[in-house]
C-alpha atoms as a PDB file:
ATOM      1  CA  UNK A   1      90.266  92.170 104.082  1.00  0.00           C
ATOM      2  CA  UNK A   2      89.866  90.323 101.024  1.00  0.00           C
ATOM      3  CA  UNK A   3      92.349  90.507  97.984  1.00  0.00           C
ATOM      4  CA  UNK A   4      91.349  90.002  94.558  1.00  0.00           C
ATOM      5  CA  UNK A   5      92.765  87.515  92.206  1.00  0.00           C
ATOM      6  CA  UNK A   6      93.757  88.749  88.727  1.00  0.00           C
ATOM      7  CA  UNK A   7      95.280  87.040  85.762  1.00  0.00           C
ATOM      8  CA  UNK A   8      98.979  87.010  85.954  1.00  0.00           C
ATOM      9  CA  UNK A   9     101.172  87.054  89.143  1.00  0.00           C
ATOM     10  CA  UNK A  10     103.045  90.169  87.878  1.00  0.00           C
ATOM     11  CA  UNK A  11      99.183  92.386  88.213  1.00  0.00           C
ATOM     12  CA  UNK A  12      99.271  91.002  92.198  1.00  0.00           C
ATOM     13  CA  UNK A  13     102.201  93.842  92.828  1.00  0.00           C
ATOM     14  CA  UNK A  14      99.982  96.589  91.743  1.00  0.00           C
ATOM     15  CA  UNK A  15      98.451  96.280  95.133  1.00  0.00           C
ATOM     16  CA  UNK A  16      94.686  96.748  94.084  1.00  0.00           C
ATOM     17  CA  UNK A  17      93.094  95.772  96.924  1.00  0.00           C
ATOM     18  CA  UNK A  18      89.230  95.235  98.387  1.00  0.00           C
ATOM     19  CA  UNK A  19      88.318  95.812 102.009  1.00  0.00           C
ATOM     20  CA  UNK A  20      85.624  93.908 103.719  1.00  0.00           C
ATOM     21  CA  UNK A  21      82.509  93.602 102.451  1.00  0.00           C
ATOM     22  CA  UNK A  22      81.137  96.027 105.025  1.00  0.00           C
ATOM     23  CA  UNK A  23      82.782  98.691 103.410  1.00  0.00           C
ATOM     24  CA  UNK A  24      82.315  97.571 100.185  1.00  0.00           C
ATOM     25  CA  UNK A  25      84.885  99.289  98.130  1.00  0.00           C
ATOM     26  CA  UNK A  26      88.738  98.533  96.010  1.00  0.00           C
ATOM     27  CA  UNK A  27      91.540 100.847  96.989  1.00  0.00           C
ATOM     28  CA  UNK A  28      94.357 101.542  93.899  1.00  0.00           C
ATOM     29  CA  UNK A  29      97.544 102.074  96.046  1.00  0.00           C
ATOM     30  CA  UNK A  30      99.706 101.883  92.727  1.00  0.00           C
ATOM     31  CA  UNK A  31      99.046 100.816  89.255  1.00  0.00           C
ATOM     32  CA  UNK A  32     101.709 101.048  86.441  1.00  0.00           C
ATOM     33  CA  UNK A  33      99.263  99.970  83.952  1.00  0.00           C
ATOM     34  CA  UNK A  34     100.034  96.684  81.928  1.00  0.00           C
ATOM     35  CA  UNK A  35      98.044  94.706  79.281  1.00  0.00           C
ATOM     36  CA  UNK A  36      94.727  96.017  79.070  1.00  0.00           C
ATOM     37  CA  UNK A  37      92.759  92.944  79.148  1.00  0.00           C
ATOM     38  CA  UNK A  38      92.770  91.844  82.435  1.00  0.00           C
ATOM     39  CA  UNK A  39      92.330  95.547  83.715  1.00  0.00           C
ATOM     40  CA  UNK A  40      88.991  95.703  81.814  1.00  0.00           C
ATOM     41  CA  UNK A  41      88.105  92.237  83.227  1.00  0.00           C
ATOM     42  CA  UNK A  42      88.543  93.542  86.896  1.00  0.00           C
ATOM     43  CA  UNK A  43      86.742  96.956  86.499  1.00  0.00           C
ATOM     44  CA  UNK A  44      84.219  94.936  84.413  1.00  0.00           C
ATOM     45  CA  UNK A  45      83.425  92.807  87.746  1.00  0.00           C
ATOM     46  CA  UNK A  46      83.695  95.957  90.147  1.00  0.00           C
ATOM     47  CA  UNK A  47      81.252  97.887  88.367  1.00  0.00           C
ATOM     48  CA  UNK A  48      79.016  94.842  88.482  1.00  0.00           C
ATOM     49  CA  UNK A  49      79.530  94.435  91.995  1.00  0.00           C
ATOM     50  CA  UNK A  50      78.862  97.693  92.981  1.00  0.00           C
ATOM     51  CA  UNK A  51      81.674  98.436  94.792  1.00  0.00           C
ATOM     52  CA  UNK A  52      83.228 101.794  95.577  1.00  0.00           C
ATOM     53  CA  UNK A  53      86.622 102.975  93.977  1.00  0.00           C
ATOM     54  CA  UNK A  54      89.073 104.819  95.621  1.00  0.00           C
ATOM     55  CA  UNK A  55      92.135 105.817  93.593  1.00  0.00           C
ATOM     56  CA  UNK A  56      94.808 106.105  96.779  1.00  0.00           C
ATOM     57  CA  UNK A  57      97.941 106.365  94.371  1.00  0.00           C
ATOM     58  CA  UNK A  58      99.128 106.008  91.200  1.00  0.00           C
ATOM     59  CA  UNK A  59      96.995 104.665  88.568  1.00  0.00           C
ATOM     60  CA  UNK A  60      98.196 104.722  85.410  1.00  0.00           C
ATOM     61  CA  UNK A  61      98.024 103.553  81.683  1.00  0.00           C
ATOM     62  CA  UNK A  62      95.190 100.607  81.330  1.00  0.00           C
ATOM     63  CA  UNK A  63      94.524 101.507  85.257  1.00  0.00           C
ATOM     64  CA  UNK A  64      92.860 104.660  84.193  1.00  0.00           C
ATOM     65  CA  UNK A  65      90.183 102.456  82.127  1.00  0.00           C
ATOM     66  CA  UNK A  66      88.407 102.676  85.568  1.00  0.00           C
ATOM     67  CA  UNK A  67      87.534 105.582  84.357  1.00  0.00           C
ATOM     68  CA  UNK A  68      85.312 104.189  81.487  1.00  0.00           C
ATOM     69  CA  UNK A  69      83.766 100.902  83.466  1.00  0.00           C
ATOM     70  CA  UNK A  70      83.105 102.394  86.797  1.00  0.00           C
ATOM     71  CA  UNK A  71      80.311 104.718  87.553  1.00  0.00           C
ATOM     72  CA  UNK A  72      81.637 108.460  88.234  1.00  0.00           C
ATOM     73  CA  UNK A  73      79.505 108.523  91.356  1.00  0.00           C
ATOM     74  CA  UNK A  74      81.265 105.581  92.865  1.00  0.00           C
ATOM     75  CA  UNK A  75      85.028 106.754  92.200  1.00  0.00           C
ATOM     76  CA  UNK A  76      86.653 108.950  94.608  1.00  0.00           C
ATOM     77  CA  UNK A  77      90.418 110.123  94.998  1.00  0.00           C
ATOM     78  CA  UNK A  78      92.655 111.056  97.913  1.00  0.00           C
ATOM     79  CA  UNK A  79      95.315 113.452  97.922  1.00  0.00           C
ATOM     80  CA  UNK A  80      97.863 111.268  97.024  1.00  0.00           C
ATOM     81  CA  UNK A  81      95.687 110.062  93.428  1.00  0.00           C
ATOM     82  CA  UNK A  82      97.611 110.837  90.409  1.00  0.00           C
ATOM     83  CA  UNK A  83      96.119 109.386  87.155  1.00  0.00           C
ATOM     84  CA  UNK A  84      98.860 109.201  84.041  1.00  0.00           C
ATOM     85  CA  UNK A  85      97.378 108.774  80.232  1.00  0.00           C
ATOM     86  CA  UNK A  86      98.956 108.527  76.692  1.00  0.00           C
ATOM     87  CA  UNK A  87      98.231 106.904  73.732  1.00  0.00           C
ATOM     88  CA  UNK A  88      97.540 103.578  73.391  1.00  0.00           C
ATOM     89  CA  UNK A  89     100.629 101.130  71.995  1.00  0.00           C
ATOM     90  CA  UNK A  90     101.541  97.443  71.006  1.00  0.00           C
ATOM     91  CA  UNK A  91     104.503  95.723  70.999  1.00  0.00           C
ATOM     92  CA  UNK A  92     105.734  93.853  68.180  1.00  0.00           C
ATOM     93  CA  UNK A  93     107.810  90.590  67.745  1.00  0.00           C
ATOM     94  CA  UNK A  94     111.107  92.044  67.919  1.00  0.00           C
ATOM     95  CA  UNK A  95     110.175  94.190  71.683  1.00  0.00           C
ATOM     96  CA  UNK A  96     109.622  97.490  69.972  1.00  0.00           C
ATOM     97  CA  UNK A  97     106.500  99.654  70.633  1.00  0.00           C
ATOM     98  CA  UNK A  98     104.140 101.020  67.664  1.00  0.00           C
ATOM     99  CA  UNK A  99     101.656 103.539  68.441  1.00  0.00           C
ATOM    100  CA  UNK A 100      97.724 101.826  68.033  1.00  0.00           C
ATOM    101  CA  UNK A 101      95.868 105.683  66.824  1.00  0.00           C
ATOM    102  CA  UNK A 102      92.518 103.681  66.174  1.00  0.00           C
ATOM    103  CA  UNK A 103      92.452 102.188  70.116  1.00  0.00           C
ATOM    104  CA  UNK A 104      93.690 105.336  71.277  1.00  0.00           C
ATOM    105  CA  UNK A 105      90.525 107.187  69.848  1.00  0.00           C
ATOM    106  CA  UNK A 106      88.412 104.631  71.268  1.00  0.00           C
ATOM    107  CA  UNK A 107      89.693 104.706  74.972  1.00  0.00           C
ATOM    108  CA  UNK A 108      89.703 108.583  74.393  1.00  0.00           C
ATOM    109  CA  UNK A 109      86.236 109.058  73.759  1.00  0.00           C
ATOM    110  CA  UNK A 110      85.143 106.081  76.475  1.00  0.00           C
ATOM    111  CA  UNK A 111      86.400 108.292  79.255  1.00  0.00           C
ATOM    112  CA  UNK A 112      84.020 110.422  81.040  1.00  0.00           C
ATOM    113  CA  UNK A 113      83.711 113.923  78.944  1.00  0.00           C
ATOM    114  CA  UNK A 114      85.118 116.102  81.737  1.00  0.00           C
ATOM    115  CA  UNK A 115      88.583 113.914  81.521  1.00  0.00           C
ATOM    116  CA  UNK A 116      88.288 113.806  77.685  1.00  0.00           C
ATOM    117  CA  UNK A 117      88.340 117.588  77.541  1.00  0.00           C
ATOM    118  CA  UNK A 118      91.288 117.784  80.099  1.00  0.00           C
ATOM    119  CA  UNK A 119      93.502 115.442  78.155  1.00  0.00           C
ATOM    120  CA  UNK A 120      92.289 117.199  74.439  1.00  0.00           C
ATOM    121  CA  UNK A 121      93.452 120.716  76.997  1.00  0.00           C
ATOM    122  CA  UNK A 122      96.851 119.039  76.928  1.00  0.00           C
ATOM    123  CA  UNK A 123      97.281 118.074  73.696  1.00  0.00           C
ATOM    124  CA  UNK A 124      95.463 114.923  73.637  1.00  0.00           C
ATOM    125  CA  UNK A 125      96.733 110.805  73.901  1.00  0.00           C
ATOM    126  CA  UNK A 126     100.350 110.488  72.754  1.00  0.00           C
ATOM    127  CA  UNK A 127     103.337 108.850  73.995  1.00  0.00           C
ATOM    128  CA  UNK A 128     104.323 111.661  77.020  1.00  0.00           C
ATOM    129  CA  UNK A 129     102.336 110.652  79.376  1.00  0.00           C
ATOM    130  CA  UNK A 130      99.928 112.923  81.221  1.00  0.00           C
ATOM    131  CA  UNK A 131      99.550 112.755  84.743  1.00  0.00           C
ATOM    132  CA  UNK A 132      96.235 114.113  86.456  1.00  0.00           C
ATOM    133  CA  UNK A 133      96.293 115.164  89.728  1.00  0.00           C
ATOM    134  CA  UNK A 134      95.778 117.629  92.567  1.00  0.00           C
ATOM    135  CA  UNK A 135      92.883 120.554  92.168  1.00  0.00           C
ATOM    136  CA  UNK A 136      92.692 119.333  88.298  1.00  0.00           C
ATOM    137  CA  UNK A 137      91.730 116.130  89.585  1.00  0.00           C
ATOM    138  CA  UNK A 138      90.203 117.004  92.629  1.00  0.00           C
ATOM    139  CA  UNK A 139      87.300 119.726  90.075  1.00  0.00           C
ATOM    140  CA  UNK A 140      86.526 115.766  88.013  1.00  0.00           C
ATOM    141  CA  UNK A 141      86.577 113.778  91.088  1.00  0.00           C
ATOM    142  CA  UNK A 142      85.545 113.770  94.976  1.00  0.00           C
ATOM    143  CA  UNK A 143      87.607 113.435  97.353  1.00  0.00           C
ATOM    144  CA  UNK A 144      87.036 110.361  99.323  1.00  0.00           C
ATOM    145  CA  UNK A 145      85.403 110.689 102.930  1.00  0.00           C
END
């Protein structure tokens, strides 16, 4: 099994993990999300690589950008897949978060349309965050095999 490298130490906890190259595919065992940058970087190189996704756990925040960069027909979920959205946010000098309404629009209409309209269904990006899971996820997603 083969791990991949990211960007900052603190990303290596999120235990994102590849399997051999025989099986071809990255497992998310648990994501919290982080700086969005280096999560578009990664998915960027998966969906170039052709690799399989399986969302095993939490993914949340940037995580869910897999959503955007990776094909639909090469992301699966297991039962234990939650996926957790809200609105996009900085943080300024002095620690404290401001909501970004521009970038959230923009990740918002990047997802697929079948997770736009469940997050619009909900009341759309803001700072609760949403978690997808279960039969909701399970009617946008397979379930892995």
């Amino acid at each position: 099994m083969r791990r991949i490298t990211l960007v900052t130490a603190w990303m290596l906890s999120f235990a994102l993990l590849v399997a051999s190259p025989a099986s071809a595919e990255i497992r998310i065992i648990q994501s919290p999300g982080g700086r969005v940058g280096p999560f578009l970087e990664l998915f960027d190189q998966v969906r170039e690589s052709g690799e399989r996704v399986v969302i095993d756990g939490p993914c949340l925040s940037a995580c869910t950008l897999v959503l955007s960069l990776v094909p639909g027909e090469r992301i699966c979920v297991t039962r234990r897949a939650v996926l957790g959205f809200h609105a996009a946010r900085s943080v300024d000098r002095s620690g404290r978060f401001y909501a970004e309404p521009e970038a959230s629009e923009a990740v918002l209409a990047a997802y697929p349309a079948p997770v736009r309209d469940w997050i619009r269904s909900r009341g759309g990006l803001t700072s609760r965050l949403l978690l997808l899971k279960g039969r909701d996820l399970a009617a946008i997603y397979p379930r892995c095999r």
